[in-house]
Protein backbone atom coordinates (compact mmCIF):
# COMPACT_ATOMS: atom_id res chain seq x y z
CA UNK A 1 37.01 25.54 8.14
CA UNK A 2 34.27 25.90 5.95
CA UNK A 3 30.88 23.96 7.67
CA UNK A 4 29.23 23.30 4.25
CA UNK A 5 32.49 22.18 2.51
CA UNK A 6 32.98 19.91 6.15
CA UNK A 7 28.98 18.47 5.33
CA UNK A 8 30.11 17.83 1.44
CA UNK A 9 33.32 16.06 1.77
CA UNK A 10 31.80 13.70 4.27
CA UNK A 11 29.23 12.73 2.68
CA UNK A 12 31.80 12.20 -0.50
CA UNK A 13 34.46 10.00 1.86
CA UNK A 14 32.18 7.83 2.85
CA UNK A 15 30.26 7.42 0.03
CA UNK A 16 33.68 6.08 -1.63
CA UNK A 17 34.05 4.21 1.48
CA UNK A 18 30.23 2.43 1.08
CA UNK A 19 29.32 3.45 4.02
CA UNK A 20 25.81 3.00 5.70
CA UNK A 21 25.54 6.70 7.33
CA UNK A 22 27.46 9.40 8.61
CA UNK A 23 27.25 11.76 11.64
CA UNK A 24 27.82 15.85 10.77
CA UNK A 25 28.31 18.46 13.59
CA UNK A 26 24.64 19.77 13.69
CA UNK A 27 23.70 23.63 12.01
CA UNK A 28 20.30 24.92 10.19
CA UNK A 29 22.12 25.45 7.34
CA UNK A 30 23.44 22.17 7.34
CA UNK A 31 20.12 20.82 8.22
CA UNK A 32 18.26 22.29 5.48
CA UNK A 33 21.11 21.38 2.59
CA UNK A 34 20.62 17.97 3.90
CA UNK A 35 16.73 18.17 3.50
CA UNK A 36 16.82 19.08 -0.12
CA UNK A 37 19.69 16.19 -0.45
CA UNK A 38 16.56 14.22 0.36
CA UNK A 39 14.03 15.51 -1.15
CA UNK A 40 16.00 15.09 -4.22
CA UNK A 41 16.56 11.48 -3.66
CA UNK A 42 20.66 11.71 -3.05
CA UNK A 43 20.27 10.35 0.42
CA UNK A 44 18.23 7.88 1.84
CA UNK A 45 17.31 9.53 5.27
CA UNK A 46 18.50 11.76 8.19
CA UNK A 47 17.85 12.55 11.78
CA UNK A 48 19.20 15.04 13.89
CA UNK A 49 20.87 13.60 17.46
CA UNK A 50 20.98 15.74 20.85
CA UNK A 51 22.82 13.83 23.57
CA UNK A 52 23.78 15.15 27.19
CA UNK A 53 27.18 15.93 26.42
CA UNK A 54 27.32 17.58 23.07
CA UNK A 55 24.81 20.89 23.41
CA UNK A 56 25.21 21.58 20.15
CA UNK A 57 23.89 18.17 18.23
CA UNK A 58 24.60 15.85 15.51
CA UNK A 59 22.88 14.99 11.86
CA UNK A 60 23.21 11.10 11.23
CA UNK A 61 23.12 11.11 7.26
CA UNK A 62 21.60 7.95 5.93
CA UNK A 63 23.37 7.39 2.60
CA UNK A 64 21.78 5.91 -0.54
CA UNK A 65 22.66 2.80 -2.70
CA UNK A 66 21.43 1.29 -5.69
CA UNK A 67 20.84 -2.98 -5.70
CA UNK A 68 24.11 -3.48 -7.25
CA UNK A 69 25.97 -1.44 -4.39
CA UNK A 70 26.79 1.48 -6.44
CA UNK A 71 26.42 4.89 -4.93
CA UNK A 72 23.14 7.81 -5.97
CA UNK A 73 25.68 11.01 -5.47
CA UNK A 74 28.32 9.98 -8.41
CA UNK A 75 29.95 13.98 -7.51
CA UNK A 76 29.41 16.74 -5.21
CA UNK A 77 31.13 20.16 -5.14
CA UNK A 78 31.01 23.31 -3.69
CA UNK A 79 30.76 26.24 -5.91
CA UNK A 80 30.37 28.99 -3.51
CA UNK A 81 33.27 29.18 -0.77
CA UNK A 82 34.58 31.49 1.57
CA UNK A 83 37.43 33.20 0.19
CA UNK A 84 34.79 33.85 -2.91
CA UNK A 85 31.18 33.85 -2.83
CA UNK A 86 29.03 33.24 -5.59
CA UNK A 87 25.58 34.90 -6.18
CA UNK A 88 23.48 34.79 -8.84
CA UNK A 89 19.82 35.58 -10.39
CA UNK A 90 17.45 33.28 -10.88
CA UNK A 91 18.29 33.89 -14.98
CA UNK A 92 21.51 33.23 -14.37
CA UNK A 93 21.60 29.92 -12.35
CA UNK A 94 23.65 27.60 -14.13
CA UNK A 95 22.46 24.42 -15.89
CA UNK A 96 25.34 21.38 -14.65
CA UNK A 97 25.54 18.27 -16.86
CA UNK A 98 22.94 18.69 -18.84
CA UNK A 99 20.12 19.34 -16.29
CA UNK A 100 20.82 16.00 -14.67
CA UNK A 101 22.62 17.75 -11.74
CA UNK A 102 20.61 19.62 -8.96
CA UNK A 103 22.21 23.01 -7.97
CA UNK A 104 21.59 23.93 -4.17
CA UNK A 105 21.09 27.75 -3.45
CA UNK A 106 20.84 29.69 -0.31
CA UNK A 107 18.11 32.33 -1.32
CA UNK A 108 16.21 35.23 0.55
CA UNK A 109 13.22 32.18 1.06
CA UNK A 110 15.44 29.36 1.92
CA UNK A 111 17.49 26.59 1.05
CA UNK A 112 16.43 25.29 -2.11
CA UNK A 113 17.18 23.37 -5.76
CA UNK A 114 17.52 25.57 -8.78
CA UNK A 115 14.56 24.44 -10.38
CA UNK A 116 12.57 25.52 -7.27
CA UNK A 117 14.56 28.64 -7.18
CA UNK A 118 13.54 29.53 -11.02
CA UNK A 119 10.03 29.11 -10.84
CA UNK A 120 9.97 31.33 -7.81
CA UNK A 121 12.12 33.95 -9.31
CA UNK A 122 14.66 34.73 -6.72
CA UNK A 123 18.22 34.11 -6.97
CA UNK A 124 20.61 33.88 -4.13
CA UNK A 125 24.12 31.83 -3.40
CA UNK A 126 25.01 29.14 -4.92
CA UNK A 127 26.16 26.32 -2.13
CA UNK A 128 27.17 23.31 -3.95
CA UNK A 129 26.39 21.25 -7.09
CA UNK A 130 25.20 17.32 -6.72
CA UNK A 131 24.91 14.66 -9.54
């Protein structure tokens, strides 16, 4: 299975569900999606979990809610999967909903949003889209 699609769906099924925080298997790539998720203000926090047992680690997602109970991430999807990848310039990143969606890329200098991406001219995959 697909890690990133694995992070994505959930953070989406437990979102629905109202959840307080999630656990994810642990990867850098993960790690750094979720760091942009929070610089962005999509999630309220995360911290990454090593315990005896499990070498590998855990990320403990701290999801976000407004004061009505109403969750930040209204969607998330993956663009780029396996089975077909999907690269593209930094002219060429797409603009979702109007600009009120963030588009997370995998460039040559990181993990990073593509307004970051566009003002430092590199383009790279595109991972997933989040409004």
């Amino acid at each position: 299975m697909d890690p990133i699609s694995d992070l994505l769906t959930r953070i989406r099924n437990s979102n629905v569900r109202q959840k307080d925080r999630v656990d994810v298997p642990m990867s850098k790539l993960k790690m750094e999606v979720v760091r942009v998720l929070k610089d962005e203000g999509f999630i309220a926090n995360f911290k990454s979990l090593y315990n005896g047992t499990n070498k590998r680690g855990t990320i403990r997602v701290f999801l976000k809610y407004s004061p009505t109970k109403e969750s930040v991430i209204r969607g998330i999807k993956r663009v780029s999967k396996p089975g077909l990848r999907v690269y593209r310039s930094h002219t060429d990143i797409p603009r979702v909903r109007g600009g009120f969606a963030v588009t997370i890329l995998s460039t040559s200098q990181g993990v990073m949003t593509d307004r970051q991406a566009k003002e430092k001219k590199v383009g790279g995959e595109i991972l997933c889209q989040v409004w």
